[in-house]
C-alpha atoms as a PDB file:
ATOM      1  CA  UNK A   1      15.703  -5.656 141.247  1.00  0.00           C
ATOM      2  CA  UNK A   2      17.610  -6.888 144.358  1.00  0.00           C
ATOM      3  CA  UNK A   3      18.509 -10.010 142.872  1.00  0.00           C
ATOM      4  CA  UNK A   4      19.936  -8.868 139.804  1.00  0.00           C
ATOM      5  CA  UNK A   5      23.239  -9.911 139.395  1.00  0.00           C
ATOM      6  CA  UNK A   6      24.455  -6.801 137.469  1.00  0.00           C
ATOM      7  CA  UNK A   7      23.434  -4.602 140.072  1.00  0.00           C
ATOM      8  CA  UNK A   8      24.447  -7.163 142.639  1.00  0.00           C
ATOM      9  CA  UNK A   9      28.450  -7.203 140.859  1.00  0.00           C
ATOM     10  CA  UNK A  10      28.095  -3.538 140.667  1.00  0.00           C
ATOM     11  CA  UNK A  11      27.795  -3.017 144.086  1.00  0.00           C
ATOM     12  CA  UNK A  12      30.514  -5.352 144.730  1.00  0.00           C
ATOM     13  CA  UNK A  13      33.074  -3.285 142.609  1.00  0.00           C
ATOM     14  CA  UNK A  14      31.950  -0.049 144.583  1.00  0.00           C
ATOM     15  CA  UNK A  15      32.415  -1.655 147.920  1.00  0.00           C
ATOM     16  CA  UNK A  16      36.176  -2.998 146.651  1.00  0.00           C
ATOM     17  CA  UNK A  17      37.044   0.595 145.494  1.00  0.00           C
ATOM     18  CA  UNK A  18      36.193   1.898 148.386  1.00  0.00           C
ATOM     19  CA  UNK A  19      38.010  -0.709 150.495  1.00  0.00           C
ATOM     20  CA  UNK A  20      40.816   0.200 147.853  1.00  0.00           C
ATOM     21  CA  UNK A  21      41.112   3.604 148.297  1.00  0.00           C
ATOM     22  CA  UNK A  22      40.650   2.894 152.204  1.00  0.00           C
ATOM     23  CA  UNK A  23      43.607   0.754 152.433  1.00  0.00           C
ATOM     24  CA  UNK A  24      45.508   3.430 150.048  1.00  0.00           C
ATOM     25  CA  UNK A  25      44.949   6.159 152.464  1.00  0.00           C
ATOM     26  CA  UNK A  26      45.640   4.173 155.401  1.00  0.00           C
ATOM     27  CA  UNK A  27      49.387   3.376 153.356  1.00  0.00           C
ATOM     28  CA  UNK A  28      49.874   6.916 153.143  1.00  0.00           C
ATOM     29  CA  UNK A  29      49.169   7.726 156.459  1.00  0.00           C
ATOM     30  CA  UNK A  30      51.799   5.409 157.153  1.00  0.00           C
ATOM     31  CA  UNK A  31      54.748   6.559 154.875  1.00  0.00           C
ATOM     32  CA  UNK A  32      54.074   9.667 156.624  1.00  0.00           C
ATOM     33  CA  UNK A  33      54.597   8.389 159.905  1.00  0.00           C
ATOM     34  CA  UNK A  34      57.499   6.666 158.667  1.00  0.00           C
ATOM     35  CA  UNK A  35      58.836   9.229 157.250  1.00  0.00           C
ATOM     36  CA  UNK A  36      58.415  11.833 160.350  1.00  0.00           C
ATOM     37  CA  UNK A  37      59.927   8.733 162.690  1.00  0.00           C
ATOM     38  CA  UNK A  38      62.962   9.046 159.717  1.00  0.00           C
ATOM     39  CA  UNK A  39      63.553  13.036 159.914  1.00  0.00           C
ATOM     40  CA  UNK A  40      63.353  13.253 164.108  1.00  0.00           C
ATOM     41  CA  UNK A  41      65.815   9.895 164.592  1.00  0.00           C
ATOM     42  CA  UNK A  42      68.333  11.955 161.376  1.00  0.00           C
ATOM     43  CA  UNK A  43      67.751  14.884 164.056  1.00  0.00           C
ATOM     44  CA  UNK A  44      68.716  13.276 166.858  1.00  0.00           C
ATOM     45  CA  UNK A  45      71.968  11.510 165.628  1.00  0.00           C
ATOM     46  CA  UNK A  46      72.616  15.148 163.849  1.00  0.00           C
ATOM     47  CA  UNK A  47      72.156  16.621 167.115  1.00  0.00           C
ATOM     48  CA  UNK A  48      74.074  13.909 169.088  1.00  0.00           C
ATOM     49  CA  UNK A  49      76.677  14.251 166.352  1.00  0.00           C
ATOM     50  CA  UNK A  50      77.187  17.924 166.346  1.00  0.00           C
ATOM     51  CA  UNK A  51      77.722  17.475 170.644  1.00  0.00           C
ATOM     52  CA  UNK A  52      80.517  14.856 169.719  1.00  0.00           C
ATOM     53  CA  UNK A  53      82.088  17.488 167.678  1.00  0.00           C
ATOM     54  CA  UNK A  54      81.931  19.976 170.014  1.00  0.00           C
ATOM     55  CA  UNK A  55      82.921  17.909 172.624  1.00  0.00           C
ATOM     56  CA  UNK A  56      86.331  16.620 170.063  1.00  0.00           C
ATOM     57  CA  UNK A  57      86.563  20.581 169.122  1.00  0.00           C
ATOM     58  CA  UNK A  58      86.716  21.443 173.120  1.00  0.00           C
ATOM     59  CA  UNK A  59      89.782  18.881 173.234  1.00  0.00           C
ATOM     60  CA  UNK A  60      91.953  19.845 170.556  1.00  0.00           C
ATOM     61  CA  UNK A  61      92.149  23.678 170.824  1.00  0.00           C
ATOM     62  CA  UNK A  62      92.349  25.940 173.741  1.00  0.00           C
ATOM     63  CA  UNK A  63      90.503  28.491 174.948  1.00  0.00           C
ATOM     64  CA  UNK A  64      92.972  30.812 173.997  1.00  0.00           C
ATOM     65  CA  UNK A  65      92.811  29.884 170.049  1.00  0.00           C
ATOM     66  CA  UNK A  66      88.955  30.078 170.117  1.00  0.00           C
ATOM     67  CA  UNK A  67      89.444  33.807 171.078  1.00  0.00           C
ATOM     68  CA  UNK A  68      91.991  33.970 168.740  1.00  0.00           C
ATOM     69  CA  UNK A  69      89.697  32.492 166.243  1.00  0.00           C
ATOM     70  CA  UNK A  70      86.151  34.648 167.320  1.00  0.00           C
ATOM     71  CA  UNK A  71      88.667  37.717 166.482  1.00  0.00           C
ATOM     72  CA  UNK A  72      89.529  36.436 163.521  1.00  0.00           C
ATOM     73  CA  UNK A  73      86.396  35.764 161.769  1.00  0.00           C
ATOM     74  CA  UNK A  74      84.948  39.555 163.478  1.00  0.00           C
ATOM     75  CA  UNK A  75      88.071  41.071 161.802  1.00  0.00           C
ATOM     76  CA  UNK A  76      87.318  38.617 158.568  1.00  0.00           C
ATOM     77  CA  UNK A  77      83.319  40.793 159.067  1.00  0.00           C
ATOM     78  CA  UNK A  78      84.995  44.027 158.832  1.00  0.00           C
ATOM     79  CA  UNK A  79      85.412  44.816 162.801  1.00  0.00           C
ATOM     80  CA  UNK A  80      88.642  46.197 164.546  1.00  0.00           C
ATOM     81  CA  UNK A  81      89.319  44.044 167.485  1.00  0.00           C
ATOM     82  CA  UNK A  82      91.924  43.495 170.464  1.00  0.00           C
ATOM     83  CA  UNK A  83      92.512  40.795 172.419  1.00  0.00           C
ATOM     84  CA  UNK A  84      92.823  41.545 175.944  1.00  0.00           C
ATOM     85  CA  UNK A  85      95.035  39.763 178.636  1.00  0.00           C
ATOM     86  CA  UNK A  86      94.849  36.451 179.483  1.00  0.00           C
ATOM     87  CA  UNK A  87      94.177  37.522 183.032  1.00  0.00           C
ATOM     88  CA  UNK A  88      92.299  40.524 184.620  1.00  0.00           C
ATOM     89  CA  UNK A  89      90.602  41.277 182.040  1.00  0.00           C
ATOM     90  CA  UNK A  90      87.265  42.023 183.528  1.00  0.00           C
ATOM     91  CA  UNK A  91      85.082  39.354 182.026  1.00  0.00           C
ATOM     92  CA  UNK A  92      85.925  40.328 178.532  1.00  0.00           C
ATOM     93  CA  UNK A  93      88.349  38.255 175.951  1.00  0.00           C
ATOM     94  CA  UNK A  94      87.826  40.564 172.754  1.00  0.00           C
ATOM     95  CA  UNK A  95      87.522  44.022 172.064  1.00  0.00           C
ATOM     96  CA  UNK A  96      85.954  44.794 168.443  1.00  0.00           C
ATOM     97  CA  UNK A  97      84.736  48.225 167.002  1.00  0.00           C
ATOM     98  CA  UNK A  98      83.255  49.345 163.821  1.00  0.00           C
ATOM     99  CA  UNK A  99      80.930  52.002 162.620  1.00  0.00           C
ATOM    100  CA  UNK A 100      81.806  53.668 165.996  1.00  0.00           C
ATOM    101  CA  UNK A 101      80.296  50.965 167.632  1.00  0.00           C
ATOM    102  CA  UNK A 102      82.013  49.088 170.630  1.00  0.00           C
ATOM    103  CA  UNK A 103      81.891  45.541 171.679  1.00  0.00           C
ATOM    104  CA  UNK A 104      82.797  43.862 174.829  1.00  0.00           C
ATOM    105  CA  UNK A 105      82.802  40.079 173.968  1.00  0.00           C
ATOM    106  CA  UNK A 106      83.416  37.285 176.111  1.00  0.00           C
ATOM    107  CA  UNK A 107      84.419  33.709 174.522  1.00  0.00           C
ATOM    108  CA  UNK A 108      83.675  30.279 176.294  1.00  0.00           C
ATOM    109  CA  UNK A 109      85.036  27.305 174.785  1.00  0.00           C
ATOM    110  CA  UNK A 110      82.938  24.631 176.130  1.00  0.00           C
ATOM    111  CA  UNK A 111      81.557  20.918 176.328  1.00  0.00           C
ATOM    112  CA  UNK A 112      78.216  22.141 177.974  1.00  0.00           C
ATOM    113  CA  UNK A 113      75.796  24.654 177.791  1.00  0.00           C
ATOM    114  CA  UNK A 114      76.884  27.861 179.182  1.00  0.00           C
ATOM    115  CA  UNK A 115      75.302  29.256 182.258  1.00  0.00           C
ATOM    116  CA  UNK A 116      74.901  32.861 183.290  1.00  0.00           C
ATOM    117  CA  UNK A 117      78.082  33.901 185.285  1.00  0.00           C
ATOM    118  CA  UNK A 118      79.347  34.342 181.978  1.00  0.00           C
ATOM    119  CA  UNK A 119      76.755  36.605 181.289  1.00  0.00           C
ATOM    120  CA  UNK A 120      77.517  38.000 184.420  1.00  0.00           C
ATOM    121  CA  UNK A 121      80.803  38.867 183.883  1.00  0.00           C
ATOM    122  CA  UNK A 122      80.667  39.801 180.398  1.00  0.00           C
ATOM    123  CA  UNK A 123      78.162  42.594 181.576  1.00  0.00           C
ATOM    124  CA  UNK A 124      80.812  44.504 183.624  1.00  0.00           C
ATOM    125  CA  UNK A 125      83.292  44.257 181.398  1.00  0.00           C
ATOM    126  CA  UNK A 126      81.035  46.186 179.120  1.00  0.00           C
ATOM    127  CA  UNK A 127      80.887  48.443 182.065  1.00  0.00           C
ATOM    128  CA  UNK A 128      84.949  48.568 182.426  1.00  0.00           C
ATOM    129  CA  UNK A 129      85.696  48.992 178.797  1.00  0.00           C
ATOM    130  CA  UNK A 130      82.950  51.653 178.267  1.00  0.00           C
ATOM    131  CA  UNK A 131      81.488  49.623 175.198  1.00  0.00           C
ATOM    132  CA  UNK A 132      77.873  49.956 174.202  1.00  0.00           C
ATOM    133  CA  UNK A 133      77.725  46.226 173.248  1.00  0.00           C
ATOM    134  CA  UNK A 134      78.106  43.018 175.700  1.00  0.00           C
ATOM    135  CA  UNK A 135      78.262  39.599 173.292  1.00  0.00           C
ATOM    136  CA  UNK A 136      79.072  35.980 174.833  1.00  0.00           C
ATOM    137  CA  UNK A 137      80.500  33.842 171.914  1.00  0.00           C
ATOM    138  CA  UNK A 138      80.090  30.144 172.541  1.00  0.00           C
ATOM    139  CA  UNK A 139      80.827  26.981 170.235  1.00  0.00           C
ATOM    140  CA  UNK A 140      77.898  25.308 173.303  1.00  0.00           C
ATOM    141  CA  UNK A 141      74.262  26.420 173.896  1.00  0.00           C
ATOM    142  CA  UNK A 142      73.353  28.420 176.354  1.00  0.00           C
ATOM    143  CA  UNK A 143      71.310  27.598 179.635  1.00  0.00           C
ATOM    144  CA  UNK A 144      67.786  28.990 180.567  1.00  0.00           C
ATOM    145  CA  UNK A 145      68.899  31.258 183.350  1.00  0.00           C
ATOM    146  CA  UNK A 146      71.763  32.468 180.825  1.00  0.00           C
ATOM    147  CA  UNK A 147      69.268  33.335 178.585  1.00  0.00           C
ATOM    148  CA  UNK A 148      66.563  35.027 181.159  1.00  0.00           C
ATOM    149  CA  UNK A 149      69.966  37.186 182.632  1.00  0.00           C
ATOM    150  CA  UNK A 150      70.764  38.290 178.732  1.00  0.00           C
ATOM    151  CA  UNK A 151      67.337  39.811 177.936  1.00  0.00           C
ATOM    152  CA  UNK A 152      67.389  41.755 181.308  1.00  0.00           C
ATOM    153  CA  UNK A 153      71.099  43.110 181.276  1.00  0.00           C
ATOM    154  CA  UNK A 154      71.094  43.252 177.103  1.00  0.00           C
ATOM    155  CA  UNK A 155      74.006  40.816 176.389  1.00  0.00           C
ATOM    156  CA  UNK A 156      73.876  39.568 173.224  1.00  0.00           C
ATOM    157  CA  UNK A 157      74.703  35.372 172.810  1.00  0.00           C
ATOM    158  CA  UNK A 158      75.926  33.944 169.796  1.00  0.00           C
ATOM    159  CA  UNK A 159      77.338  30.811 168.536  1.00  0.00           C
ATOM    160  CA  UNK A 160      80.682  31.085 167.112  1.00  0.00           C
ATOM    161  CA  UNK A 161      79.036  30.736 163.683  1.00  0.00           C
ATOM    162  CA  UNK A 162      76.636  33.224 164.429  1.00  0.00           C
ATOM    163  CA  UNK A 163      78.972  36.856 164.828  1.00  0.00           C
ATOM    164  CA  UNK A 164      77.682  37.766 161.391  1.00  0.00           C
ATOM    165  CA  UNK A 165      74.782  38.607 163.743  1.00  0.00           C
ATOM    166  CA  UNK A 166      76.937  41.797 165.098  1.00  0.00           C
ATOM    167  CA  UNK A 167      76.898  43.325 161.960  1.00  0.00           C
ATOM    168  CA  UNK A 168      73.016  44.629 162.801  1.00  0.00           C
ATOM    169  CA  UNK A 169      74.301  46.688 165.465  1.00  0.00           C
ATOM    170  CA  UNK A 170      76.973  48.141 163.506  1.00  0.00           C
ATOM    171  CA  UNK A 171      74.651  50.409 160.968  1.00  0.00           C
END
């Protein structure tokens, strides 16, 4: 029975379907690396894009007009706000209310991530003004140690597309 040829071709065919489906699965495995190697280099220029932008953003307006914006789009969610003076102000750019609810809000207009003297500052101005919320509004991430100082003092960071986020504390 070894030597029969119909056997012998059948065996053949079995061993080239299962080289077949070896060499399809090793494909696929590919594409998939491919297409994982595609989505983290779109990531990275979307990423190196969006720090372009910020850094073009950071040019063209002024610190002032970002606070003026961040009170516009809080005012745009329903809050109350005031804009304090330029100088002396305690740490604290924007005033907003609702429900009751105060917020002390500092606003940093920058090309690099924001560290925690910010956080800092913010933090007695909630102090000062008597508000039960501190919030540092950034268009820039935030650092490590900004973060760490946050969760112990209870400042709230945002991005300045993120002050939707307020409207939690305001029910």
């Amino acid at each position: 029975m070894r030597g029969d040829p119909i056997t012998a071709m059948i065996r053949m065919y079995e061993r080239q379907k299962k080289e077949r489906e070896r060499a399809a699965a090793r494909e696929a495995r590919q594409q998939e690396l491919e297409r994982k190697r595609r989505e983290r280099e779109a990531a990275r220029i979307a990423k190196q894009r969006e720090k372009e932008l910020i850094k073009q953003n950071v040019k063209v307006q002024n610190p002032r007009v970002f606070e003026q914006n961040v009170a516009n789009k809080l005012k745009q969610l329903g809050f109350a706000t005031y804009m304090t003076k330029t100088t002396g102000d305690q740490g604290v750019d924007v005033l907003a209310t609702k429900n009751g609810m105060n917020f002390a809000i500092q606003c940093k207009l920058y090309s690099h991530s924001v560290g925690n003297k910010a956080v800092q500052e913010v933090c007695a101005g909630r102090a000062f003004y008597r508000c039960h919320y501190a919030v540092v509004v950034s268009n820039a991430d935030f650092t490590l140690g900004a973060w760490r100082l946050a969760r112990a003092t209870e400042v709230i960071l945002l991005k300045d597309d993120e002050l939707y986020k307020l409207l939690e504390y305001t029910i």
